[in-house]
Protein backbone atom coordinates (compact mmCIF):
# COMPACT_ATOMS: atom_id res chain seq x y z
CA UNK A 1 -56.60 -20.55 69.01
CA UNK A 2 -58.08 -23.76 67.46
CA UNK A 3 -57.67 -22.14 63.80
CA UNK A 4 -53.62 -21.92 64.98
CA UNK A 5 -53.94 -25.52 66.15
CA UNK A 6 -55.61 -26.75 62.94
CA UNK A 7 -52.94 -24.93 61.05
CA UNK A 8 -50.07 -26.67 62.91
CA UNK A 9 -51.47 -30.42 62.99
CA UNK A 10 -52.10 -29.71 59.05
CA UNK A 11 -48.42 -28.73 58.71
CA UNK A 12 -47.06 -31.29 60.59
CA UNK A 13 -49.23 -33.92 58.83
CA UNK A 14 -48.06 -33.53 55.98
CA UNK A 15 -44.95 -33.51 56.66
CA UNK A 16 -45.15 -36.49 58.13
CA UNK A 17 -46.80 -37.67 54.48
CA UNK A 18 -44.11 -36.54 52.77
CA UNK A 19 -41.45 -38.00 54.91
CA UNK A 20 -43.62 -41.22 54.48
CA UNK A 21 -43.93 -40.59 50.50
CA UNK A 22 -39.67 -40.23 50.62
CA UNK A 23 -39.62 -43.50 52.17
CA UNK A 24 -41.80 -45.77 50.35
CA UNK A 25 -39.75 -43.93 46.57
CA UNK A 26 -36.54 -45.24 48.71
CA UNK A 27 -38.80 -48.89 49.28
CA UNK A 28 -39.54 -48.46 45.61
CA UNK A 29 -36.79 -48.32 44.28
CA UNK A 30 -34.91 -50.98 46.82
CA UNK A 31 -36.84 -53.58 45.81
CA UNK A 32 -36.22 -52.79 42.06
CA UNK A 33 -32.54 -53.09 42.64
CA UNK A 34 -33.49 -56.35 44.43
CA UNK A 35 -35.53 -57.27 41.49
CA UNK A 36 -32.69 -57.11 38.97
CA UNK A 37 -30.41 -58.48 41.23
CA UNK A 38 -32.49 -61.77 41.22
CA UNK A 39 -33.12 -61.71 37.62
CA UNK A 40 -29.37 -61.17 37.10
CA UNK A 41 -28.77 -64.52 39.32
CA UNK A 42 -30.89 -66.39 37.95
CA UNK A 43 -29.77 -65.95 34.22
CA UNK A 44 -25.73 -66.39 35.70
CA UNK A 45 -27.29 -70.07 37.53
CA UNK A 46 -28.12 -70.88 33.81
CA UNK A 47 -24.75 -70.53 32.37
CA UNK A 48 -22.81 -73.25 30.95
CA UNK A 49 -20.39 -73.81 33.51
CA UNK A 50 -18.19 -77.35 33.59
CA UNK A 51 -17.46 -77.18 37.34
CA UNK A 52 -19.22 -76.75 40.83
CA UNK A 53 -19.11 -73.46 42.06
CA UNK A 54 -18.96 -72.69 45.54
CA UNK A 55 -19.85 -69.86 47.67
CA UNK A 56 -16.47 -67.64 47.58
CA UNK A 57 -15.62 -68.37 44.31
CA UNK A 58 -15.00 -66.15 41.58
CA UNK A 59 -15.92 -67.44 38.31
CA UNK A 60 -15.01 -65.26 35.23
CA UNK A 61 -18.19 -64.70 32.53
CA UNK A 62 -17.13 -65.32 28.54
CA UNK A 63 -18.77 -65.57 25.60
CA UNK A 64 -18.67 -67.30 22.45
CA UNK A 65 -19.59 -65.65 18.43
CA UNK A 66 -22.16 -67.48 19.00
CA UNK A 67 -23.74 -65.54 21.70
CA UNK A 68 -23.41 -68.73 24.11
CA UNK A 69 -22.15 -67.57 27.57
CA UNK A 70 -20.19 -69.80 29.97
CA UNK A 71 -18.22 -69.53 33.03
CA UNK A 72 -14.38 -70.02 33.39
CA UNK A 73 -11.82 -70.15 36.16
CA UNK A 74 -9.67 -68.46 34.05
CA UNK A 75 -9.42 -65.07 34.45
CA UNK A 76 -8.58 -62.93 31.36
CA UNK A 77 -5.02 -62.25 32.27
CA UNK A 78 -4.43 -65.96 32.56
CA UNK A 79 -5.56 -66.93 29.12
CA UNK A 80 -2.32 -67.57 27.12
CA UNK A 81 -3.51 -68.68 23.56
CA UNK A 82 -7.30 -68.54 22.46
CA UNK A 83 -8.41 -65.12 23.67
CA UNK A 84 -12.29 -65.01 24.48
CA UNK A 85 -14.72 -62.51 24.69
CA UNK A 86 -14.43 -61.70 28.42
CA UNK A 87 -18.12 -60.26 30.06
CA UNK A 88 -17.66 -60.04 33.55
CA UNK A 89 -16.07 -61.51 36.79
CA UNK A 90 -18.08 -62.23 39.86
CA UNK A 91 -18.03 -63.83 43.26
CA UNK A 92 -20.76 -66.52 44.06
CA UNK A 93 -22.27 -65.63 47.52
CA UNK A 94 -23.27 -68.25 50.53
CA UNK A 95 -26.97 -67.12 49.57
CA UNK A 96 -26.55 -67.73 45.93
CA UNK A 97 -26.27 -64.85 44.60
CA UNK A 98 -23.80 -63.28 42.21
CA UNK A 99 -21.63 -60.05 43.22
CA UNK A 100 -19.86 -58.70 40.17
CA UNK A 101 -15.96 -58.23 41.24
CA UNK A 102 -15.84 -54.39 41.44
CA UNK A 103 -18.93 -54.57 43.83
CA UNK A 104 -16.94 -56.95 46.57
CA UNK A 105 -15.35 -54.63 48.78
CA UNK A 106 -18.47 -52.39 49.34
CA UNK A 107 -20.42 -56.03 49.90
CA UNK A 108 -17.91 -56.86 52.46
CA UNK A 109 -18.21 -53.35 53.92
CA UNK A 110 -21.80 -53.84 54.01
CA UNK A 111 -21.74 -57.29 55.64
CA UNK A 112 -19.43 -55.85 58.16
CA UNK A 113 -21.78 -53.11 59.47
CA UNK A 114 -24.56 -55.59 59.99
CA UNK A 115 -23.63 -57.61 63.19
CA UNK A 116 -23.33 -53.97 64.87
CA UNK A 117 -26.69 -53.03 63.62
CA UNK A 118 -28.11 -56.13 65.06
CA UNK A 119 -26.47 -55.92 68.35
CA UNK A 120 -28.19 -53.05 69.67
């Protein structure tokens, strides 16, 4: 009888290790995501740019021969002579960060989800 028990609380230690492994992989690799995130942010707050931005804006990411990046209004479509090299188009969040455009809607689905997760 205590050999079965032994067996059993051995079993269902460790797999309540490996559920705990899973999680802190998932932790892991969450805050690497975070991580790059912040990096990427930082670099984009470094960006020539001749204009405040504002949370909600989007602000469209060129750059020069050169290598020189800098923000525009302008989004490619709207360019009508000079053509530049177009990078990227993002949104600048309340918090300061930078959400490329493609990303936005999932964001905003995101956001959404939260005040229901913090109601209960």
């Amino acid at each position: 009888e205590i050999e079965k028990a032994d067996a059993m609380v051995a079993t269902v230690t460790t797999e309540k290790l490996r559920l705990l492994a899973e999680q802190i992989r998932a932790l892991q690799a969450k805050a690497e995501t975070v991580l790059e995130g912040a990096r990427r942010d930082a670099l984009l707050h470094r960006v020539r740019c001749n204009f405040e931005k504002k949370p909600g804006g989007i602000y469209h990411l060129y750059e020069d021969p050169d290598g020189t990046r800098w923000f525009s209004l302008l989004a490619p479509s709207e360019w009508r002579v000079r053509k530049p090299n177009f990078v990227a188009s993002y949104r600048l969040e309340a918090d300061q960060s930078f959400t490329p455009t493609d990303a936005i809607e999932a964001r905003d689905a995101e956001l959404g989800t939260l005040p229901k997760l913090l109601s209960r």
